[in-house]
C-alpha atoms as a PDB file:
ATOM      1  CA  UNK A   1     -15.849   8.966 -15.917  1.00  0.00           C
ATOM      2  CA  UNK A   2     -15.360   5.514 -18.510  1.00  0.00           C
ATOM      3  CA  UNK A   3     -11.827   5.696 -16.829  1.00  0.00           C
ATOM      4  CA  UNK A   4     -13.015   5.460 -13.398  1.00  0.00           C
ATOM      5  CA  UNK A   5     -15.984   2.999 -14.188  1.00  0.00           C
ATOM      6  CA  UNK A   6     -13.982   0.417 -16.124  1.00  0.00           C
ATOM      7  CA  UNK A   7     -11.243   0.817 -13.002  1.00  0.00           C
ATOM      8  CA  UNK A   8     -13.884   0.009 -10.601  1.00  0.00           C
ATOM      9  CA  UNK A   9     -15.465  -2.919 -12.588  1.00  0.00           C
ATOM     10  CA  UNK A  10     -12.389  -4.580 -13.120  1.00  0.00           C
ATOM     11  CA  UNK A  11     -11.678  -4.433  -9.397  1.00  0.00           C
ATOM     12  CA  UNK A  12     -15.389  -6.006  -9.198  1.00  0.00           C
ATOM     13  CA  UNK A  13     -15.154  -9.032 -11.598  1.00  0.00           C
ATOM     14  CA  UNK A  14     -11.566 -10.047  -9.788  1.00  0.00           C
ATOM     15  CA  UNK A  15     -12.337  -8.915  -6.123  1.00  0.00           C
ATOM     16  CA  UNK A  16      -9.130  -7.468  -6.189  1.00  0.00           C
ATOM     17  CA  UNK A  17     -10.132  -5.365  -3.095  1.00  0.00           C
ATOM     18  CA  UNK A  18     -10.027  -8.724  -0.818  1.00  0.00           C
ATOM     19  CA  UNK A  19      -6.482  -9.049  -1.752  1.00  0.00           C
ATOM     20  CA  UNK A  20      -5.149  -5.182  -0.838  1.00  0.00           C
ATOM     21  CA  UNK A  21      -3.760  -3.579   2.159  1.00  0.00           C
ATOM     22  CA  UNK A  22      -6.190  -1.937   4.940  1.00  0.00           C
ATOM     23  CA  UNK A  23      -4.960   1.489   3.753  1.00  0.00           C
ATOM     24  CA  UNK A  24      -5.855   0.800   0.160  1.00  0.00           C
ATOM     25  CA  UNK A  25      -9.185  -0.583   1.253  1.00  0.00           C
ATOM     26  CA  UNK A  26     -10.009   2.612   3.085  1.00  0.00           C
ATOM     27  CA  UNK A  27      -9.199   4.673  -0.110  1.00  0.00           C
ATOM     28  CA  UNK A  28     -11.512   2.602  -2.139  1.00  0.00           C
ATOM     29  CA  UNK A  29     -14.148   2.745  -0.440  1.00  0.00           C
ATOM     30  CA  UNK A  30     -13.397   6.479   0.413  1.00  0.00           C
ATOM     31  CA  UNK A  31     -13.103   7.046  -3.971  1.00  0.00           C
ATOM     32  CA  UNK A  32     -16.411   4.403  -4.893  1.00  0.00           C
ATOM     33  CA  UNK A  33     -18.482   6.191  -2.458  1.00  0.00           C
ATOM     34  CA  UNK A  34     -17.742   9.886  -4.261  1.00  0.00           C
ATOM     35  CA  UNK A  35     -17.719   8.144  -7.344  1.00  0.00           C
ATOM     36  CA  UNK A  36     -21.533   6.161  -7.627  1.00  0.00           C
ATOM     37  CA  UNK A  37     -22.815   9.796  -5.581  1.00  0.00           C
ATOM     38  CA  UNK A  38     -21.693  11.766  -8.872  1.00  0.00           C
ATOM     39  CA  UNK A  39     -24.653  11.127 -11.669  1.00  0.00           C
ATOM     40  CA  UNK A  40     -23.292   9.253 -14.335  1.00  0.00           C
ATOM     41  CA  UNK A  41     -26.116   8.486 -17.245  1.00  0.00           C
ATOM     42  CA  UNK A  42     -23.590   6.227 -18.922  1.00  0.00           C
ATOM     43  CA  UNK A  43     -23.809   3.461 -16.204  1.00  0.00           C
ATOM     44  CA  UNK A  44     -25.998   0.398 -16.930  1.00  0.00           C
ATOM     45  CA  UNK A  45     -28.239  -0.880 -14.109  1.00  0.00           C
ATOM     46  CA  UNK A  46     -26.050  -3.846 -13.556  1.00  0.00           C
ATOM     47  CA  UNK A  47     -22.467  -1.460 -13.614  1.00  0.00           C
ATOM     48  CA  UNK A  48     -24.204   0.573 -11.172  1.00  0.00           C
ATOM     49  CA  UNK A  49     -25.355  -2.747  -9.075  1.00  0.00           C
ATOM     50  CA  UNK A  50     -21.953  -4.641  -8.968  1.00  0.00           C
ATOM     51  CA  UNK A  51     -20.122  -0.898  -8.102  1.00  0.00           C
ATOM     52  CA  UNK A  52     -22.653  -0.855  -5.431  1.00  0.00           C
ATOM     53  CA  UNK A  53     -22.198  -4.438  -4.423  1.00  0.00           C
ATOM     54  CA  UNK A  54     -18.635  -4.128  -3.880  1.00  0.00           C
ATOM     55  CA  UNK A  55     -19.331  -0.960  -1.714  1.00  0.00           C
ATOM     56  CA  UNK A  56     -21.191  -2.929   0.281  1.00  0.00           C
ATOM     57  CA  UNK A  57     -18.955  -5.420   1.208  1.00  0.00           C
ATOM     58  CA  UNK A  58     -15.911  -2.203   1.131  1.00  0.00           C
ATOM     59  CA  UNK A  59     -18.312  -0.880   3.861  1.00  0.00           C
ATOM     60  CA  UNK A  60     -18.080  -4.109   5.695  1.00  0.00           C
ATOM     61  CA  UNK A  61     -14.213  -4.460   5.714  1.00  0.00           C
ATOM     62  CA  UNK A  62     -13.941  -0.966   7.375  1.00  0.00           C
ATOM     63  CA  UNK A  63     -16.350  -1.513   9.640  1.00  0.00           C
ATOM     64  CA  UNK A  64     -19.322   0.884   8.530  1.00  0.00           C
ATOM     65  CA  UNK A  65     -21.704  -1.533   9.230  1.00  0.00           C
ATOM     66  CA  UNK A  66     -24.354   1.392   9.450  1.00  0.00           C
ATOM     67  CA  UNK A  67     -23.357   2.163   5.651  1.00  0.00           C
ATOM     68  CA  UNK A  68     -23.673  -1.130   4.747  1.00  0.00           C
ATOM     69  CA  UNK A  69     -27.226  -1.637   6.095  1.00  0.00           C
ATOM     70  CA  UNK A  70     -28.242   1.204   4.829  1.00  0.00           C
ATOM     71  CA  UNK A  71     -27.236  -0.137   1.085  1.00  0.00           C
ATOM     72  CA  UNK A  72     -29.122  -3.236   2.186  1.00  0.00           C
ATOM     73  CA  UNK A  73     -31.987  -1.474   2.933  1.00  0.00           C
ATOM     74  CA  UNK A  74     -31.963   1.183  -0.127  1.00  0.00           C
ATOM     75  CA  UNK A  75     -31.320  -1.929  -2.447  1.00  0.00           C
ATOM     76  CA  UNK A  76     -34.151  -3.679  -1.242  1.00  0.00           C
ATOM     77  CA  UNK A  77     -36.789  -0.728  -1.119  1.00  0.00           C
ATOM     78  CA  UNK A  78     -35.830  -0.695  -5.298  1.00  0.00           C
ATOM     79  CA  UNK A  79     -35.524  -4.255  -6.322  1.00  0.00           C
ATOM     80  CA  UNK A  80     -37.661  -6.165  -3.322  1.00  0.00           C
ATOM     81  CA  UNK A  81     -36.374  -9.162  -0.887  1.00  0.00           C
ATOM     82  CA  UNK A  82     -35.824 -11.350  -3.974  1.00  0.00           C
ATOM     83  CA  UNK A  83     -33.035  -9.568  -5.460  1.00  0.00           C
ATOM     84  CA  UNK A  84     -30.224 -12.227  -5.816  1.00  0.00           C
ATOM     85  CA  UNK A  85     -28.106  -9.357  -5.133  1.00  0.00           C
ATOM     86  CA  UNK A  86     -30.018  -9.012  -2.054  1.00  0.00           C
ATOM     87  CA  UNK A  87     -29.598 -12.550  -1.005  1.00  0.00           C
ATOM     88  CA  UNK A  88     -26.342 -12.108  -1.493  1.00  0.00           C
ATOM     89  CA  UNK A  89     -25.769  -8.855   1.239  1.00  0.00           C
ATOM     90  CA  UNK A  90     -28.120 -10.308   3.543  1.00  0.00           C
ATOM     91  CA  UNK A  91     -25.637 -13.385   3.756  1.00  0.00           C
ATOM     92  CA  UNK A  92     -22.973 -10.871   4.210  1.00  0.00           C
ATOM     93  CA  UNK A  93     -24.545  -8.859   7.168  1.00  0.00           C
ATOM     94  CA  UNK A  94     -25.677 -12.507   8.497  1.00  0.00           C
ATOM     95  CA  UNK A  95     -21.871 -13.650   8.635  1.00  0.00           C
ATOM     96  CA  UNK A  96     -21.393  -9.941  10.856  1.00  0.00           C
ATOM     97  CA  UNK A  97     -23.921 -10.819  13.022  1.00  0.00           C
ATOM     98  CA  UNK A  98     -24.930 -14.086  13.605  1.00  0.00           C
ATOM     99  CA  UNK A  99     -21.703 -15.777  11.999  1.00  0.00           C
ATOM    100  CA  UNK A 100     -20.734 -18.093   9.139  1.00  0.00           C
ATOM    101  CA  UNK A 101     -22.750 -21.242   9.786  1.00  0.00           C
ATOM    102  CA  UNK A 102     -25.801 -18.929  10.280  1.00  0.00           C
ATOM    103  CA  UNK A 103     -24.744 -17.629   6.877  1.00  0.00           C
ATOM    104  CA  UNK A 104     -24.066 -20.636   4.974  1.00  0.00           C
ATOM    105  CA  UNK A 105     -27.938 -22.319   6.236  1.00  0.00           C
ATOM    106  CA  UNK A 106     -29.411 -20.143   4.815  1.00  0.00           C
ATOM    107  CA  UNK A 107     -27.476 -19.739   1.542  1.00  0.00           C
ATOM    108  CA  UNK A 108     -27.824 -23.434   0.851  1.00  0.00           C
ATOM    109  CA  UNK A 109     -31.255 -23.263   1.722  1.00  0.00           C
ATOM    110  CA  UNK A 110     -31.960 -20.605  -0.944  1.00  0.00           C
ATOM    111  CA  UNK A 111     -29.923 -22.973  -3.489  1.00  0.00           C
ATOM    112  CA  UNK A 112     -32.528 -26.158  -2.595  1.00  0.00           C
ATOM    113  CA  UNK A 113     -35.450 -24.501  -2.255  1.00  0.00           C
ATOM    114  CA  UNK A 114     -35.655 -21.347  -3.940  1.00  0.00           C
ATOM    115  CA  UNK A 115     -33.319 -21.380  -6.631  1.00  0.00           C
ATOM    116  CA  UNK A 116     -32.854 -23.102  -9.914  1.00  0.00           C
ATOM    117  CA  UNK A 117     -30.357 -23.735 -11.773  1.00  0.00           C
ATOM    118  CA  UNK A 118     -32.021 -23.847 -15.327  1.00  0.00           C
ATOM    119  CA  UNK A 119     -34.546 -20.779 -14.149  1.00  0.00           C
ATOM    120  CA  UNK A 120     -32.075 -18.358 -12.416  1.00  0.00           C
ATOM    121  CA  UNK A 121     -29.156 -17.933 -14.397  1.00  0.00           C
ATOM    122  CA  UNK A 122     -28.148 -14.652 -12.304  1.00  0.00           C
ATOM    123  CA  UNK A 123     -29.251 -15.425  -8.787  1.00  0.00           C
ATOM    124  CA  UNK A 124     -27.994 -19.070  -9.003  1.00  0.00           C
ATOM    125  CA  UNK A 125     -24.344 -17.979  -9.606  1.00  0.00           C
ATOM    126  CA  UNK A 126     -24.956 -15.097  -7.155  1.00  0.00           C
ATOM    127  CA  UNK A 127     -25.855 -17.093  -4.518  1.00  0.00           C
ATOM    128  CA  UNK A 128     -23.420 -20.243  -5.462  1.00  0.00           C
ATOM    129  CA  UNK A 129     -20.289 -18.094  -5.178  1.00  0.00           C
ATOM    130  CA  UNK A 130     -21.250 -16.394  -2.321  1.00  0.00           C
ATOM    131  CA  UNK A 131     -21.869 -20.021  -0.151  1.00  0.00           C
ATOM    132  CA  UNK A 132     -18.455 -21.314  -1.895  1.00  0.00           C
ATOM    133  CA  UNK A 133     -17.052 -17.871   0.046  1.00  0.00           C
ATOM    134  CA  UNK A 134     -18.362 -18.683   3.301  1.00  0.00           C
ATOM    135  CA  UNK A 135     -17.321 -22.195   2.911  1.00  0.00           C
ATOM    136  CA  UNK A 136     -13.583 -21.451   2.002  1.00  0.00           C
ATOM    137  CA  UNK A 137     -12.263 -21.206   5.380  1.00  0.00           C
ATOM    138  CA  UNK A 138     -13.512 -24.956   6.085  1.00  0.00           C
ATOM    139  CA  UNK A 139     -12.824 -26.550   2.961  1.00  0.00           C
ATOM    140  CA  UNK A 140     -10.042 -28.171   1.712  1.00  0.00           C
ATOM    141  CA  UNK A 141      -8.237 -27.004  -1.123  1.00  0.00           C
ATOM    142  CA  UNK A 142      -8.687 -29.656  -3.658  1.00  0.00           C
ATOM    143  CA  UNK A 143     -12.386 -29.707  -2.448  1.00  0.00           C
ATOM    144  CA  UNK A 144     -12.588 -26.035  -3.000  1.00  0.00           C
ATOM    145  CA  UNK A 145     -11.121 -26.159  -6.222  1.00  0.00           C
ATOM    146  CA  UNK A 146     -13.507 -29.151  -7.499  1.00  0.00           C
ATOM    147  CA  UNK A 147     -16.117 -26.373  -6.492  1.00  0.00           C
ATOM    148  CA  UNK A 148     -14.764 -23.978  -8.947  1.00  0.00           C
ATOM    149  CA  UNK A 149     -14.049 -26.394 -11.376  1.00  0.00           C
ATOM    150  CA  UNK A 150     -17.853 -26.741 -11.195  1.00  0.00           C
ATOM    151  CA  UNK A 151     -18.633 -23.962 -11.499  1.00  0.00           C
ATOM    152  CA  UNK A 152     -16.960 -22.871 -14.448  1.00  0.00           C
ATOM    153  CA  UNK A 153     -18.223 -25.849 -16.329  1.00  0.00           C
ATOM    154  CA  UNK A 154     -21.823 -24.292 -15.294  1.00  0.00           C
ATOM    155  CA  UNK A 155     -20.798 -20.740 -15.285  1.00  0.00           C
ATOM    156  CA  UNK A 156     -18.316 -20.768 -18.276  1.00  0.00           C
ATOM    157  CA  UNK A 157     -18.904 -16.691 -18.653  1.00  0.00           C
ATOM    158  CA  UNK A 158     -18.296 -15.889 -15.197  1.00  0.00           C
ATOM    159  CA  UNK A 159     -15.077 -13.780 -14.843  1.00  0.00           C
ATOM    160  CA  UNK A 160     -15.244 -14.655 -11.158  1.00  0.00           C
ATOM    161  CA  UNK A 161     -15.292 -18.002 -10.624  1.00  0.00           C
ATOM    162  CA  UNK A 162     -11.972 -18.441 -13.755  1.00  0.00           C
ATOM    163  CA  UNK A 163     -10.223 -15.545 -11.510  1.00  0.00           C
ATOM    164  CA  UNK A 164     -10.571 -17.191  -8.175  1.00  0.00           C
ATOM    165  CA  UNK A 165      -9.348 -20.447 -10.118  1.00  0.00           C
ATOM    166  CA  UNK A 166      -6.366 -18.961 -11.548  1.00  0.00           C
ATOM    167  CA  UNK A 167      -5.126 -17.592  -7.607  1.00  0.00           C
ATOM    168  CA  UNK A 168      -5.269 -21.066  -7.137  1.00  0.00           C
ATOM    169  CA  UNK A 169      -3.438 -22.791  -9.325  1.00  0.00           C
ATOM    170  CA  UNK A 170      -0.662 -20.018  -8.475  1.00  0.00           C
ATOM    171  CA  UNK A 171      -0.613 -21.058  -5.541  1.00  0.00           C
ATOM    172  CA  UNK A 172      -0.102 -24.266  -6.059  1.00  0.00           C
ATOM    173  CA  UNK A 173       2.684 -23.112  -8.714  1.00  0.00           C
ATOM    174  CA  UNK A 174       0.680 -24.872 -11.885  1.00  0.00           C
ATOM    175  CA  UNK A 175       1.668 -21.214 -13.849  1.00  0.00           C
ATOM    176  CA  UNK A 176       0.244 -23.108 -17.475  1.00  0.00           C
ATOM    177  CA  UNK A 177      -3.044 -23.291 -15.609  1.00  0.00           C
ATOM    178  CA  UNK A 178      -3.526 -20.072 -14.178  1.00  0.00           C
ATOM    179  CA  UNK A 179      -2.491 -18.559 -17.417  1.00  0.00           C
ATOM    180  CA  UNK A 180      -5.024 -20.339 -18.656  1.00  0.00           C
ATOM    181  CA  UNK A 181      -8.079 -19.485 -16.695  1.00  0.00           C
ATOM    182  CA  UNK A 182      -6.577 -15.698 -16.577  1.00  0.00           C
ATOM    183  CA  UNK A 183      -6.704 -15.809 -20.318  1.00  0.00           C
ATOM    184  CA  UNK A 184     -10.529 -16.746 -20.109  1.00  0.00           C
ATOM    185  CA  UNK A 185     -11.168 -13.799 -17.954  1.00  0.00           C
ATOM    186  CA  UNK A 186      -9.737 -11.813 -19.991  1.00  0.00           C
ATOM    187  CA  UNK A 187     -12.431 -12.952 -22.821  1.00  0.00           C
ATOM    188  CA  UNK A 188     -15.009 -12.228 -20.968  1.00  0.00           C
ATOM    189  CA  UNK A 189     -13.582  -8.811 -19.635  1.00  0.00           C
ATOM    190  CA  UNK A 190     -10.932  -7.815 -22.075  1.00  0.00           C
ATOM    191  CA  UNK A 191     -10.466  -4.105 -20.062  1.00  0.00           C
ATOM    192  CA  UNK A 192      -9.422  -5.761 -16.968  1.00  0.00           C
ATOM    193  CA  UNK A 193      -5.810  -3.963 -16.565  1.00  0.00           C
ATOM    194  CA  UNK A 194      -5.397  -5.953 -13.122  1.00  0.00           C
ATOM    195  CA  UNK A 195      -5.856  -9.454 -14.725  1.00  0.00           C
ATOM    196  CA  UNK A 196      -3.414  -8.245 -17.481  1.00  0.00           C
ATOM    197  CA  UNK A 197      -0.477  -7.526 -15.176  1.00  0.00           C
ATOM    198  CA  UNK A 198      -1.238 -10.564 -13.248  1.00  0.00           C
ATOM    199  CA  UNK A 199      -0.729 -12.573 -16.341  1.00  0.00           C
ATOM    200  CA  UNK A 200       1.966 -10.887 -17.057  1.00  0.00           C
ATOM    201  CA  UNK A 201       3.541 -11.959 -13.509  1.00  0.00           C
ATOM    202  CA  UNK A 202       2.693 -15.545 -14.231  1.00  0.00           C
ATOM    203  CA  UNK A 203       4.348 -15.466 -17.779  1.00  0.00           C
ATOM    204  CA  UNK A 204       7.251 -13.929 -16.039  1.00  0.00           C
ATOM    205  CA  UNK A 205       7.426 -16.461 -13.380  1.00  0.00           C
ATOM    206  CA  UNK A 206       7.455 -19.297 -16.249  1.00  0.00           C
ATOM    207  CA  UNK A 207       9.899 -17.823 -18.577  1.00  0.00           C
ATOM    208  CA  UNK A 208      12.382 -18.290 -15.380  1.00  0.00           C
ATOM    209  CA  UNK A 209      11.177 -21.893 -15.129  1.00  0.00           C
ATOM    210  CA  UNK A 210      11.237 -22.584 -19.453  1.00  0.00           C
ATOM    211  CA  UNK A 211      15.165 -21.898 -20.566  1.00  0.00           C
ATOM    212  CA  UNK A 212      14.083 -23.150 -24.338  1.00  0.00           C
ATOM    213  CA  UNK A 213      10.772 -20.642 -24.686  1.00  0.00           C
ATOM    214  CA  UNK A 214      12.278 -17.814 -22.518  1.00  0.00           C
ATOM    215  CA  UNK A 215      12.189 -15.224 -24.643  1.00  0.00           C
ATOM    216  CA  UNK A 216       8.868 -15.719 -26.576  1.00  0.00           C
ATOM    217  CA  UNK A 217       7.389 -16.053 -22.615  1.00  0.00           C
ATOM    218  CA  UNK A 218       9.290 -12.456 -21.557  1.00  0.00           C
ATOM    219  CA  UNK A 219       7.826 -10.981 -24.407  1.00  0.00           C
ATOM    220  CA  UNK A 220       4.110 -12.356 -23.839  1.00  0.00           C
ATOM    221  CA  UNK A 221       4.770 -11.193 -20.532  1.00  0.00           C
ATOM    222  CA  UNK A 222       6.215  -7.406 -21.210  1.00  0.00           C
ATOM    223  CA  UNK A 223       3.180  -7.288 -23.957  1.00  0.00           C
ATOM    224  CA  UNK A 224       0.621  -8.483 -20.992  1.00  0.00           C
ATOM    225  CA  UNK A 225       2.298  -5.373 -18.802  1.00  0.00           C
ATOM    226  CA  UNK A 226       1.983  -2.652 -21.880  1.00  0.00           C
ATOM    227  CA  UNK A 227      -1.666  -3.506 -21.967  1.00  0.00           C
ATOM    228  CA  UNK A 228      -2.356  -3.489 -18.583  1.00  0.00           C
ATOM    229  CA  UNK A 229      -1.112   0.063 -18.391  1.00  0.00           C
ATOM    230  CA  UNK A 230      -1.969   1.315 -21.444  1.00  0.00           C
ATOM    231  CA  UNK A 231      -5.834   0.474 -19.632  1.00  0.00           C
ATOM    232  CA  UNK A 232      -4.292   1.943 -16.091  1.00  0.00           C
ATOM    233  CA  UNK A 233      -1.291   4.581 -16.386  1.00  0.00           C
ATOM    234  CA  UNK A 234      -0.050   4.247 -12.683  1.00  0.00           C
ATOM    235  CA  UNK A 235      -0.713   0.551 -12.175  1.00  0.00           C
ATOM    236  CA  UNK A 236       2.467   0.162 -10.343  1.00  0.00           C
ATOM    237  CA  UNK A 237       2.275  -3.782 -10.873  1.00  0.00           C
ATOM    238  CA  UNK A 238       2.254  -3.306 -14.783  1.00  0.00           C
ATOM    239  CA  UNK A 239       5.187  -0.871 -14.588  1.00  0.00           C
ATOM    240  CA  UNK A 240       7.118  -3.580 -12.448  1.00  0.00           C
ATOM    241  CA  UNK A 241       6.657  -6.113 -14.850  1.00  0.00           C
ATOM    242  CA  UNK A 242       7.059  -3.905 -17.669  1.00  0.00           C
ATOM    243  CA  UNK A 243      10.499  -2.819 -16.393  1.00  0.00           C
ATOM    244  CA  UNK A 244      11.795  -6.443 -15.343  1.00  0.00           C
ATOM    245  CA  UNK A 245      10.933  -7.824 -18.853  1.00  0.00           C
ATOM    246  CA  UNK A 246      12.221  -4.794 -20.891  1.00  0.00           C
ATOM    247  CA  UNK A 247      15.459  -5.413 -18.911  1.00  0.00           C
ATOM    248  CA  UNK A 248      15.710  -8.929 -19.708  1.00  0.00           C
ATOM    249  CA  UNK A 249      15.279  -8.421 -23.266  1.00  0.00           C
ATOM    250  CA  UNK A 250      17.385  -5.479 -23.767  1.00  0.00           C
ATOM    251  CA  UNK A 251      14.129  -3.195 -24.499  1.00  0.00           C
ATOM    252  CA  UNK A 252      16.098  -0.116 -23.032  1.00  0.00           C
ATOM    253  CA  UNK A 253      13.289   2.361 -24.480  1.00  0.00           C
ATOM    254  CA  UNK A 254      11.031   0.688 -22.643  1.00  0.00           C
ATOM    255  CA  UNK A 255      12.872   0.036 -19.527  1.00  0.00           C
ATOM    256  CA  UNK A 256      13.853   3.941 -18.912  1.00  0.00           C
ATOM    257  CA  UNK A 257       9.937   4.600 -19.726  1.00  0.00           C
ATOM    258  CA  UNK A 258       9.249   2.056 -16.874  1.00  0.00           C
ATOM    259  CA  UNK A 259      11.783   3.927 -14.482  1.00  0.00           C
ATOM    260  CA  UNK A 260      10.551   6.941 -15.175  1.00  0.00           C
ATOM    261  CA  UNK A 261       6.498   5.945 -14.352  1.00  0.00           C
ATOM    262  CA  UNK A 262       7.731   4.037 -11.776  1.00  0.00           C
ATOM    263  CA  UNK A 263       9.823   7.478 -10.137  1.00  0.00           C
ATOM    264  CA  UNK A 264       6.620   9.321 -10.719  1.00  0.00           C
ATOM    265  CA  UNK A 265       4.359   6.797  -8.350  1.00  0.00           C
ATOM    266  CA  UNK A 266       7.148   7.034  -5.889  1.00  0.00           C
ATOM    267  CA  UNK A 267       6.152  10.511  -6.104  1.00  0.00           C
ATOM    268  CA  UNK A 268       2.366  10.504  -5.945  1.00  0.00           C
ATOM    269  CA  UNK A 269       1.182   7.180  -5.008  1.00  0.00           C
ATOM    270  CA  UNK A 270       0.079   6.108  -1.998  1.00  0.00           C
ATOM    271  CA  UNK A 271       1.964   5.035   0.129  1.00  0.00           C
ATOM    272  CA  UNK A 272       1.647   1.122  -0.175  1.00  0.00           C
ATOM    273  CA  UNK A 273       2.474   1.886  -4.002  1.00  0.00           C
ATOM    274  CA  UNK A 274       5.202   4.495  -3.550  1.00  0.00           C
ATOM    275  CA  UNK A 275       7.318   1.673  -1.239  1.00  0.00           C
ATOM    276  CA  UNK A 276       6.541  -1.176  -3.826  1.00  0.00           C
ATOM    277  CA  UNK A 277       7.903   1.634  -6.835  1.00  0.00           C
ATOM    278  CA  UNK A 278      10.951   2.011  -4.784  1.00  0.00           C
ATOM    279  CA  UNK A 279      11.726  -1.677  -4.226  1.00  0.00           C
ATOM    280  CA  UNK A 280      11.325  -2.533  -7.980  1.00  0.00           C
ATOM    281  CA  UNK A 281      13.848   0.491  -9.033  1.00  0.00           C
ATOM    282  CA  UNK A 282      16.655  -0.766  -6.669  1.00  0.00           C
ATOM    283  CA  UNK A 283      16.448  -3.839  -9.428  1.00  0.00           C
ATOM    284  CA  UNK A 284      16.040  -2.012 -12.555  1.00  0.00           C
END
């Protein structure tokens, strides 16, 4: 059960589920439902909250909106109206309904009126993120970025906020920044096997870029993959990268270990993983 609980959190703290394909989507949800209706005494309040939270918005994606009211509705009946968390979903099933700008009113509302910054240290976040979300679509990237920034400097523990920093700066190819704010997730959640193998990409990505620390960057990088699934054994992304650096550096232990994990998702992944195995193996 730690197995599938740490899984699931780490997929919280990155949102890693707004990033996957519709069919992976509809096997999360499909898994977190079974999983939070088993009884598992080890789960804190907040675990079971932010596993929850995310099965919410899961619910949302794949349109079960009747699921996700009826999470709305059971969360409020147990913590009240006030719940940040609540604030939060309501937002959510206000951007299904009655659309974004709808949404965003009354999210900034909550943050002048309601909300303080030195009093709230969980609802303030909660709600801060959740208005930067609605406002992505609109906003600019450097804006959007000075938002994070922000944040961060106010929210320096947030795993979050550094996560949805570090997509950007990929994008924007700055790789010594997104390391960066990947490596500060990774202090606050140091079992996050997804943020692992994305670091590992990023190293990757650099050592092609950085002839004079190649090496030294390949092996942060196939070190970054080992962890990430040592944490999650058929984690195709950390086998990939596992594979491509142990190739690299002549690592062929580890490179016909890679194969071989990689030949067994081909096997019995699904099928979004099975294809990726497939295309990394032509290379390897």
């Amino acid at each position: 059960m730690d197995i599938l609980k740490n899984r699931y959190l780490a997929i919280h703290s990155t949102k890693h589920y707004t990033q996957i394909s519709p069919e992976e989507v509809i096997t999360l949800w499909t898994q977190l439902k079974a999983f939070l209706g088993a009884s598992d005494s080890s789960m804190t309040e907040i675990e079971y909250m932010s596993m929850t939270h995310m099965l919410f918005d899961l619910s949302i994606y794949v349109s079960k909106d009747v699921e996700a009211e009826t999470i709305y509705n059971t969360f409020r009946d147990r913590f009240g109206a006030n719940s940040p968390y609540l604030f939060v979903m309501r937002a959510s099933l206000m951007q299904v309904n009655e659309g974004d700008r709808k949404a965003e009113d009354y999210l900034t509302k909550l943050l002048s009126e309601y909300l303080e910054l030195e009093t709230d240290i969980v609802g303030y976040p909660l709600v801060s993120k959740k208005l930067l979300a609605v406002q992505r679509k609109s906003l600019p990237r450097e804006k959007y970025m000075a938002k994070l920034l922000d944040l961060t400097e106010k929210f320096p523990v947030d795993a979050e906020i550094w996560y949805a920093l570090a997509l950007e700066y990929a994008t924007l190819g700055q790789l010594e920044e997104a390391a960066y704010c990947l490596e500060e997730v990774l202090c606050i959640s140091p079992f996050n096997y997804i943020v692992f193998a994305h670091l590992s990409e990023l190293l990757y990505y650099r050592a092609s870029k950085d002839s004079k620390n190649r090496e030294a960057l390949l092996q942060q990088s196939l070190n970054n993959a080992l962890r990430s699934v040592e944490l999650s054994e058929t984690f195709v992304k950390g086998w990939a990268f596992a594979g491509m650096t142990s190739k690299l550096l002549s690592k062929s232990k580890l490179l016909t270990l890679s194969k071989v994990k990689l030949e067994e998702i081909t096997r019995r992944g699904n099928e979004t993983d099975k294809a990726t195995a497939k295309k990394i193996l032509v290379h390897l």
